[in-house]
N, C-alpha and C. Protein backbone atom coordinates (compact mmCIF):
# COMPACT_ATOMS: atom_id res chain seq x y z
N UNK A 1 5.68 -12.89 -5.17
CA UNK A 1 4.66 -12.48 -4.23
C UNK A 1 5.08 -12.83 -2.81
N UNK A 2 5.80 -14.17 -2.76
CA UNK A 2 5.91 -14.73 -1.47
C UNK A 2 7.15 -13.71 -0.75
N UNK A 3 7.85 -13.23 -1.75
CA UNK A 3 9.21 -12.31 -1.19
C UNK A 3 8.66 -10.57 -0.59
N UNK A 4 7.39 -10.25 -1.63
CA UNK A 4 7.39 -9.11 -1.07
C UNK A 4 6.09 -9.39 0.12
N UNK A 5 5.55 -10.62 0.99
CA UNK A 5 5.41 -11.02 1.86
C UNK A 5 6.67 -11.07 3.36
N UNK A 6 7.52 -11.22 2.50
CA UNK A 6 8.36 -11.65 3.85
C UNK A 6 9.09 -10.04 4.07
N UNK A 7 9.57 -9.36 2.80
CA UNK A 7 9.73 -7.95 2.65
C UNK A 7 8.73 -7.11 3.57
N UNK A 8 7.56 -7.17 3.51
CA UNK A 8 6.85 -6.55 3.77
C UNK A 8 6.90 -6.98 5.52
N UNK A 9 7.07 -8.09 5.92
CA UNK A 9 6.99 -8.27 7.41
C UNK A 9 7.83 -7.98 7.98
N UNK A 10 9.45 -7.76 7.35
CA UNK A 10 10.61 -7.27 8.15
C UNK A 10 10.64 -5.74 8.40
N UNK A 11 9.78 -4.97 7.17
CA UNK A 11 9.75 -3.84 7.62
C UNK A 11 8.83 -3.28 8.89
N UNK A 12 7.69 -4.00 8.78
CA UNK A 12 6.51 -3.82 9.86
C UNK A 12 7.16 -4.12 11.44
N UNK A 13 8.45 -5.35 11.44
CA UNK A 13 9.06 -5.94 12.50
C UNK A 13 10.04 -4.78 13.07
N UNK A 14 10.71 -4.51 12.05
CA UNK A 14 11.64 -2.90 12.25
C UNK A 14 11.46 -1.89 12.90
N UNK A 15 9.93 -1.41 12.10
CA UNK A 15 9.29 0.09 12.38
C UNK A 15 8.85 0.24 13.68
N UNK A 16 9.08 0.90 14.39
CA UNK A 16 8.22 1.49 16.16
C UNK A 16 6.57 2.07 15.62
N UNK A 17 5.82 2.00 16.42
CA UNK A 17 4.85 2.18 15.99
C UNK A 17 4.59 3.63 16.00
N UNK A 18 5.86 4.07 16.35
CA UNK A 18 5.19 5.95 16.62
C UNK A 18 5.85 6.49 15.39
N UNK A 19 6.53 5.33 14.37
CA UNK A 19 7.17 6.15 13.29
C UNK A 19 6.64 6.48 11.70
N UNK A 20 6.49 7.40 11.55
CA UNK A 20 5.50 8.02 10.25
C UNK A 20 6.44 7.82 8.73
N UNK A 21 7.81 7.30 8.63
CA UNK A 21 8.58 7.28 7.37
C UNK A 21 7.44 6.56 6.26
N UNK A 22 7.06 7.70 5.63
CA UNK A 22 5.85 7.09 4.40
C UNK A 22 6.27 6.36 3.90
N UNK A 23 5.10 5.19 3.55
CA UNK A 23 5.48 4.03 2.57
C UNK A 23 6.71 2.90 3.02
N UNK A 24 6.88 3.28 4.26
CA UNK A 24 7.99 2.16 4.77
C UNK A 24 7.28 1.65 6.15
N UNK A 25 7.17 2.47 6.90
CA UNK A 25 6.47 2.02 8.45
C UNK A 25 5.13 2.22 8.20
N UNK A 26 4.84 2.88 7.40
CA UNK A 26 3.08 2.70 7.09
C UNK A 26 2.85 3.30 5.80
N UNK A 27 2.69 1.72 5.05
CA UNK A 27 2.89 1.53 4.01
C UNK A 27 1.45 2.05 3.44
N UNK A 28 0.27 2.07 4.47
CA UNK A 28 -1.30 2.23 3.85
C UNK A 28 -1.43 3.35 3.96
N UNK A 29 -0.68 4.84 4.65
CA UNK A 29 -1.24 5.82 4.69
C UNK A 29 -0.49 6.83 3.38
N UNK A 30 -1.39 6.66 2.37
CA UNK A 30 -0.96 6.93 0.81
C UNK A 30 -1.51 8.55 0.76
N UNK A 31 -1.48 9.09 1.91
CA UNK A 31 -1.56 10.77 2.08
C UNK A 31 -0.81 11.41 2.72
N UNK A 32 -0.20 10.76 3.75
CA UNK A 32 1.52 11.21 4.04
C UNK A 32 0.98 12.07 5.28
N UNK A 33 -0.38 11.58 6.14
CA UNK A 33 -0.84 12.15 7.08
C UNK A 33 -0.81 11.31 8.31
N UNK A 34 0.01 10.14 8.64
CA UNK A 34 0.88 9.58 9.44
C UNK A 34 -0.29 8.70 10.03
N UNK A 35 -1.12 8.46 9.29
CA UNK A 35 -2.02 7.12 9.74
C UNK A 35 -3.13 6.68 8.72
N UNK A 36 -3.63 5.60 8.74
CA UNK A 36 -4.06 4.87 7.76
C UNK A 36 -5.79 5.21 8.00
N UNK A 37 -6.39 5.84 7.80
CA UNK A 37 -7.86 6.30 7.26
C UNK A 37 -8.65 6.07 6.41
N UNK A 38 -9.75 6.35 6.71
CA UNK A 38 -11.05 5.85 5.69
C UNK A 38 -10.34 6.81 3.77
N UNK A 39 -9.57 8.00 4.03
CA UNK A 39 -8.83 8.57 2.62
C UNK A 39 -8.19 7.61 2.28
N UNK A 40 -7.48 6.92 2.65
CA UNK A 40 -6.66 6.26 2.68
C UNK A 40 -7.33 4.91 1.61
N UNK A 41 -8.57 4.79 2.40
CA UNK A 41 -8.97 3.57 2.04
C UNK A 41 -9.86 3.31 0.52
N UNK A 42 -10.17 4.64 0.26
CA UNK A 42 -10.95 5.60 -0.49
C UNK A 42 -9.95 5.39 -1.47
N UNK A 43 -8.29 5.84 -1.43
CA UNK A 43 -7.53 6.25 -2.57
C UNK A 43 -7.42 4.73 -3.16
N UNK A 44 -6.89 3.65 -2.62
CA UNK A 44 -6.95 2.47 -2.85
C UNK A 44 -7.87 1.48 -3.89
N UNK A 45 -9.51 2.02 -3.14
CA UNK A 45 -10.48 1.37 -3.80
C UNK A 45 -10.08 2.12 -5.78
N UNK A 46 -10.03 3.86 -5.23
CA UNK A 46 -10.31 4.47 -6.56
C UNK A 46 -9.57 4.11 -7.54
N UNK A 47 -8.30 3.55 -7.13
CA UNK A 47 -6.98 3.05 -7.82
C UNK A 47 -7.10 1.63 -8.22
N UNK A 48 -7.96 1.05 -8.08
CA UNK A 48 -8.10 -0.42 -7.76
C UNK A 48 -8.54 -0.88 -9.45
N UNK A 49 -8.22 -1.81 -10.31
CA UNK A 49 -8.31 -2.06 -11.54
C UNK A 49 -7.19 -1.24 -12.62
N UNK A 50 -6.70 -0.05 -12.21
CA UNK A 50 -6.28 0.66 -12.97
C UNK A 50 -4.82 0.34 -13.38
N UNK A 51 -4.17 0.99 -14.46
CA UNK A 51 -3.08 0.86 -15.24
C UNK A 51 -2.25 1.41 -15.53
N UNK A 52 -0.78 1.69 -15.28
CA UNK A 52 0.27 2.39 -15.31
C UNK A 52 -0.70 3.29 -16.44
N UNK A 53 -0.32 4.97 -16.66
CA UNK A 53 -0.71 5.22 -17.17
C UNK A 53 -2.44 5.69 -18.17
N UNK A 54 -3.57 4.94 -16.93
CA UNK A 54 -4.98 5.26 -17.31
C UNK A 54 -4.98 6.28 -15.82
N UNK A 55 -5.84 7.26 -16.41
CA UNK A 55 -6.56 8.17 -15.17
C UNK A 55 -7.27 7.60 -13.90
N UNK A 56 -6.73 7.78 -12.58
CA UNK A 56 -7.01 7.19 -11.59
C UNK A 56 -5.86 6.02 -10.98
N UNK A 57 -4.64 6.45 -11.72
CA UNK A 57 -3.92 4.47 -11.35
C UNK A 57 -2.93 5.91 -10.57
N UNK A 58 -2.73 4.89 -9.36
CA UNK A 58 -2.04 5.86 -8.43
C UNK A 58 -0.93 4.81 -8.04
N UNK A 59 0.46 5.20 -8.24
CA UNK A 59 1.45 3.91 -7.86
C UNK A 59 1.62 3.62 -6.72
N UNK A 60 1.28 4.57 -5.51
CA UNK A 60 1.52 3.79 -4.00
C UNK A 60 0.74 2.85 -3.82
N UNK A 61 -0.54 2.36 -4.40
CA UNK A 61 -1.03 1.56 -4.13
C UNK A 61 -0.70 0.36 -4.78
N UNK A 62 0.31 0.24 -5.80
CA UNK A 62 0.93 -0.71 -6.52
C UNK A 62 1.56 -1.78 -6.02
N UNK A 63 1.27 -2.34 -4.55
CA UNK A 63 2.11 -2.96 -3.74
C UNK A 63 3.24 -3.31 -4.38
N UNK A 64 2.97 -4.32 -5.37
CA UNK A 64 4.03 -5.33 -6.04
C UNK A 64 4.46 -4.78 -7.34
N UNK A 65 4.35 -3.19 -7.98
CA UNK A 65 5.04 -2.46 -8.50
C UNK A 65 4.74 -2.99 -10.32
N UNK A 66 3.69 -3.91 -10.51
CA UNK A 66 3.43 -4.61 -11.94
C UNK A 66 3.10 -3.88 -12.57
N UNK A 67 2.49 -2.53 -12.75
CA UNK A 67 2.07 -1.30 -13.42
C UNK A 67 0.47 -1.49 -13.69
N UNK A 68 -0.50 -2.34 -12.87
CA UNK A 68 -1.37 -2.27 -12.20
C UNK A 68 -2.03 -2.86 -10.95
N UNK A 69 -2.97 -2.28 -10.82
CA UNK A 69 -3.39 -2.59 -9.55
C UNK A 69 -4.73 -3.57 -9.34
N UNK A 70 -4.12 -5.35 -8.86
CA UNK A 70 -4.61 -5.63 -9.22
C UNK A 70 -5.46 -6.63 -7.60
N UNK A 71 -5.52 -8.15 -7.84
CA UNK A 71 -6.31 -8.74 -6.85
C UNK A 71 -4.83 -9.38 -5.82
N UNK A 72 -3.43 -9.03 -6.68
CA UNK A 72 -2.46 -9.16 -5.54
C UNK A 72 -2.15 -7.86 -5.23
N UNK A 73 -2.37 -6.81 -5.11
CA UNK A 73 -2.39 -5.19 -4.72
C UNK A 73 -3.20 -5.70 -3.39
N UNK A 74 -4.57 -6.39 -4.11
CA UNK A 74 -5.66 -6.03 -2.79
C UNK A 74 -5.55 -6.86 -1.75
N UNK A 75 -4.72 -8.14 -2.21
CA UNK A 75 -4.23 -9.12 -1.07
C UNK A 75 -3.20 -8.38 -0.08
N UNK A 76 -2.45 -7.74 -0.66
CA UNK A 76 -1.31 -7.42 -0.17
C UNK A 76 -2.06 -6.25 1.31
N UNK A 77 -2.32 -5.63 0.70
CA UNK A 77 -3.37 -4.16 1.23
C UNK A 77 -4.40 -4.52 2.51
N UNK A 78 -4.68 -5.84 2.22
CA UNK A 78 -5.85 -6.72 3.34
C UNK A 78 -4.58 -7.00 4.49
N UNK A 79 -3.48 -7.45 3.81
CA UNK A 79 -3.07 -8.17 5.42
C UNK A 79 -2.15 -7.05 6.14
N UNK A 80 -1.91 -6.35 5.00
CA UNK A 80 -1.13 -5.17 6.42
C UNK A 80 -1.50 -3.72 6.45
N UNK A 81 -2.37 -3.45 5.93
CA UNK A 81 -3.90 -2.29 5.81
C UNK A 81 -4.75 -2.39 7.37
N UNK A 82 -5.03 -3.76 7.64
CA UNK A 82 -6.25 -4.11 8.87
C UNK A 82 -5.89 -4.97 9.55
């Protein structure tokens, strides 16, 4: 967890803020519409509990890639989401 913390801050340190590369410079906008929105925030919640494989589990929101989405998804999502 603590690695894809520090992962996650070198990319944010990298990225210019005018740059849209999905899922790397803005990791929250999970619609590929180059900024982070209430859809955005919407796809997250809907994804939120779910399981590689159950209806509704959407993997961009998978921060930490465990094959669900869970209360370290939503940690992750809080500090570089807002």
């Amino acid at each position: 967890m603590r690695f894809l913390a520090v992962l996650a801050s070198l990319i944010f340190m990298a990225c210019p803020p005018y740059s849209f590369a999905h899922n790397l410079c803005t990791p929250c906008d999970f619609d590929g519409d180059g900024s982070f929105t209430v859809a955005d925030h919407e796809t997250f919640l809907s994804s939120y509990g779910k399981k590689r494989g159950q209806p509704g589990y959407n993997e961009k929101v998978d921060f930490d890639r465990s094959g669900s989405v869970t209360t370290a998804d939503f940690g992750i999502f809080i500090q570089f989401c807002f």
